[in-house]
C-alpha atoms as a PDB file:
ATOM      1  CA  UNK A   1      19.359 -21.680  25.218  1.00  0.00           C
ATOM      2  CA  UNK A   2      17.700 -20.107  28.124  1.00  0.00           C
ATOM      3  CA  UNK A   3      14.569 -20.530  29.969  1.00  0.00           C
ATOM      4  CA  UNK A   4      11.714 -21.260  27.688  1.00  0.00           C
ATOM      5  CA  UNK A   5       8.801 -21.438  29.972  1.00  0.00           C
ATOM      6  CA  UNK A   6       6.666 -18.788  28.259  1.00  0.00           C
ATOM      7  CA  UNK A   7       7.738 -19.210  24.642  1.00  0.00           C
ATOM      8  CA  UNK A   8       4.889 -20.283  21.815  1.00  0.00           C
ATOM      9  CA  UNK A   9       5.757 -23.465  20.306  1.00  0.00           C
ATOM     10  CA  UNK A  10       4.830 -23.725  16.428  1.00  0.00           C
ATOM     11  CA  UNK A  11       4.733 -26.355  14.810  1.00  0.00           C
ATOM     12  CA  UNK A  12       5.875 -26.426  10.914  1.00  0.00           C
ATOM     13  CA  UNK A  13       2.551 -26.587   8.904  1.00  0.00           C
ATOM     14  CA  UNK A  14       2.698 -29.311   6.547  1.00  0.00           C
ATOM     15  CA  UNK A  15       2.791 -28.462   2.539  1.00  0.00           C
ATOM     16  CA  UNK A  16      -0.585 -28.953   1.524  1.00  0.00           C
ATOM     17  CA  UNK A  17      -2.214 -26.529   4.389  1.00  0.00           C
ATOM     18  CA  UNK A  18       0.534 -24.038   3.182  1.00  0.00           C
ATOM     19  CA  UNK A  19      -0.910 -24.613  -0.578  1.00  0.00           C
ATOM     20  CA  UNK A  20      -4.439 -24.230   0.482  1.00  0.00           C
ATOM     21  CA  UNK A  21      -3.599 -20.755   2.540  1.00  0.00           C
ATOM     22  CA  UNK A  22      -1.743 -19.664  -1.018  1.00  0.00           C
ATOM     23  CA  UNK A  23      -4.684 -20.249  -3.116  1.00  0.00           C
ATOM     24  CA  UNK A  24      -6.892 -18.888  -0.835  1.00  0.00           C
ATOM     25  CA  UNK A  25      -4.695 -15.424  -0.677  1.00  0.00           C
ATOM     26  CA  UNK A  26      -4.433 -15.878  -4.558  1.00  0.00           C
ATOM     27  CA  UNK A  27      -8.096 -16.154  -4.938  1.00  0.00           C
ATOM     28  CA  UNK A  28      -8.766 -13.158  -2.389  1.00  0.00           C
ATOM     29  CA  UNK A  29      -6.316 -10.894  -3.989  1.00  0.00           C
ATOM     30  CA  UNK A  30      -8.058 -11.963  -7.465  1.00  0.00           C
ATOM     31  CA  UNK A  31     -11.272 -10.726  -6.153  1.00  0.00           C
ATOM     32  CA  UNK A  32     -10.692  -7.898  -4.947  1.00  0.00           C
ATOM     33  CA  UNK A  33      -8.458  -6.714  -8.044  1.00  0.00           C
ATOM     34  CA  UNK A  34     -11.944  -7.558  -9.809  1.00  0.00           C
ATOM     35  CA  UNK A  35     -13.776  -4.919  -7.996  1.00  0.00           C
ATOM     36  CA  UNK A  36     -11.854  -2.091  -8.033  1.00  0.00           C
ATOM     37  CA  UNK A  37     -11.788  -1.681 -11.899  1.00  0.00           C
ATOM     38  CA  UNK A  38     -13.641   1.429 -12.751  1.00  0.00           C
ATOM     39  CA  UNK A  39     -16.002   1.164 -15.287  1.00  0.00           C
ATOM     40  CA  UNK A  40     -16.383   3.685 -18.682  1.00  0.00           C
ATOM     41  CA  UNK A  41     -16.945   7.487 -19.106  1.00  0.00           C
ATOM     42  CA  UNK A  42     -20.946   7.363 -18.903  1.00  0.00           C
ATOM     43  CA  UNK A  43     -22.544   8.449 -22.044  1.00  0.00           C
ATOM     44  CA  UNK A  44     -22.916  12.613 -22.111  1.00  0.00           C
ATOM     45  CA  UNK A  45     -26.450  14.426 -21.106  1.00  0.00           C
ATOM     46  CA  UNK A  46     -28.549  14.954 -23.760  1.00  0.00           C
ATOM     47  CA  UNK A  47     -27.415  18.112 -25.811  1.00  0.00           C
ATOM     48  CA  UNK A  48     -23.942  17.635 -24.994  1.00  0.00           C
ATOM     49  CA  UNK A  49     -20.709  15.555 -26.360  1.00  0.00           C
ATOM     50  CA  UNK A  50     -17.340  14.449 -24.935  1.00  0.00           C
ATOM     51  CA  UNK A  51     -14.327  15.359 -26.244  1.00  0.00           C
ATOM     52  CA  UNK A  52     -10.361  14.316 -26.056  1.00  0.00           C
ATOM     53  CA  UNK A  53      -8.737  17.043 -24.666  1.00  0.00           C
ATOM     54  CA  UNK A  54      -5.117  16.872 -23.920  1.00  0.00           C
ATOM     55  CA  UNK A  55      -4.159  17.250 -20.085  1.00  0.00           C
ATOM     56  CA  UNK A  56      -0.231  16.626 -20.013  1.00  0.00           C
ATOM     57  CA  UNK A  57       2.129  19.031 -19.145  1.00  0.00           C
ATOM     58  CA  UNK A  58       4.038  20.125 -22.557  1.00  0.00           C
ATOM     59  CA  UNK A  59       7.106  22.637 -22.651  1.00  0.00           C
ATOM     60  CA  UNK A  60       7.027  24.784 -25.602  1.00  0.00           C
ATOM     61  CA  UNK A  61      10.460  26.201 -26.877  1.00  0.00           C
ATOM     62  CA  UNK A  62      10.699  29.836 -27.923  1.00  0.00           C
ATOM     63  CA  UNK A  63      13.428  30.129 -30.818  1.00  0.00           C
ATOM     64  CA  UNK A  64      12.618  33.670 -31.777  1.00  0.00           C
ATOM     65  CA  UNK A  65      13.704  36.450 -28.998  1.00  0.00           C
ATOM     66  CA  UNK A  66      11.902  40.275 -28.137  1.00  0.00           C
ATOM     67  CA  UNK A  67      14.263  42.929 -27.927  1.00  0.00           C
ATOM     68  CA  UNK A  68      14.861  43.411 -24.395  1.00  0.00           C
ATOM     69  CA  UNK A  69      15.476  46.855 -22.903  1.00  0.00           C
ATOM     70  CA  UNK A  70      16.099  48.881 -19.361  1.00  0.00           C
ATOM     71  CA  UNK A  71      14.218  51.966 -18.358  1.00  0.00           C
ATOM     72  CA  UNK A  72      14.911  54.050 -15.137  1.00  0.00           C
ATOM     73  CA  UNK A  73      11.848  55.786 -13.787  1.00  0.00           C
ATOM     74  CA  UNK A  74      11.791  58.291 -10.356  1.00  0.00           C
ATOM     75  CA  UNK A  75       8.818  59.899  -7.979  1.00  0.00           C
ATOM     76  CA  UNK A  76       9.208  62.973  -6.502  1.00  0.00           C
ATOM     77  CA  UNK A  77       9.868  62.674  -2.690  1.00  0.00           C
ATOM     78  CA  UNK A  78       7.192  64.537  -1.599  1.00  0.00           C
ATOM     79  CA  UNK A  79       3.650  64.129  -3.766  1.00  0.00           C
ATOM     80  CA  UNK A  80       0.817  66.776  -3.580  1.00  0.00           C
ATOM     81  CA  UNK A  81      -2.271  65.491  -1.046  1.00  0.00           C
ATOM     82  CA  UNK A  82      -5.776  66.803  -0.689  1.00  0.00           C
ATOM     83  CA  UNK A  83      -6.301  69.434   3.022  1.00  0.00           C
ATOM     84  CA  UNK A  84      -6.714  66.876   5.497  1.00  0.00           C
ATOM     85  CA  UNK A  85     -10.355  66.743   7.063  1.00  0.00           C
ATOM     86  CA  UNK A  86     -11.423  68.846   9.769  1.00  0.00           C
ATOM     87  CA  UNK A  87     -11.762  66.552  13.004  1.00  0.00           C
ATOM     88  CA  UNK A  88     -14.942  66.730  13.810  1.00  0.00           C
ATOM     89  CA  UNK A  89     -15.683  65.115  17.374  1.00  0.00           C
END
């Protein structure tokens, strides 16, 4: 209920005009599926040849282990420099 002065009203479309918009988005979609196929690889410059070449991702498992080991290193505090330049202005 309420006040309907500014509301739409739609009729129901009858069954065939609902079949004829379906085929028509049917046919549309159809189409355009057609055209976006790609075509083939084109054939290689002269001199040259394509190759399959694998691309995936593939996880290799290492079974046999290197013999791991820790080694401790230290720098003296203070390291030996070269006179500093006289400033010349």
């Amino acid at each position: 209920r309420g006040n309907t002065h500014a509301s739409m009203v739609q009729s129901q479309p009858d069954a065939g005009e609902v079949r004829k918009q379906r085929e028509a988005q049917r046919r549309r979609l159809m189409r355009a599926n057609q055209t976006k196929k790609r075509g083939g690889t084109p054939e290689p410059v002269a001199g040259r040849k394509h190759m399959d070449i694998q691309t995936d991702s593939y996880l290799e498992e290492l079974t046999e282990r290197t013999v791991e080991f820790e080694a401790e290193t230290q720098t003296d505090f203070l390291l030996d420099r070269p006179p500093s330049p006289l400033f010349m202005p």
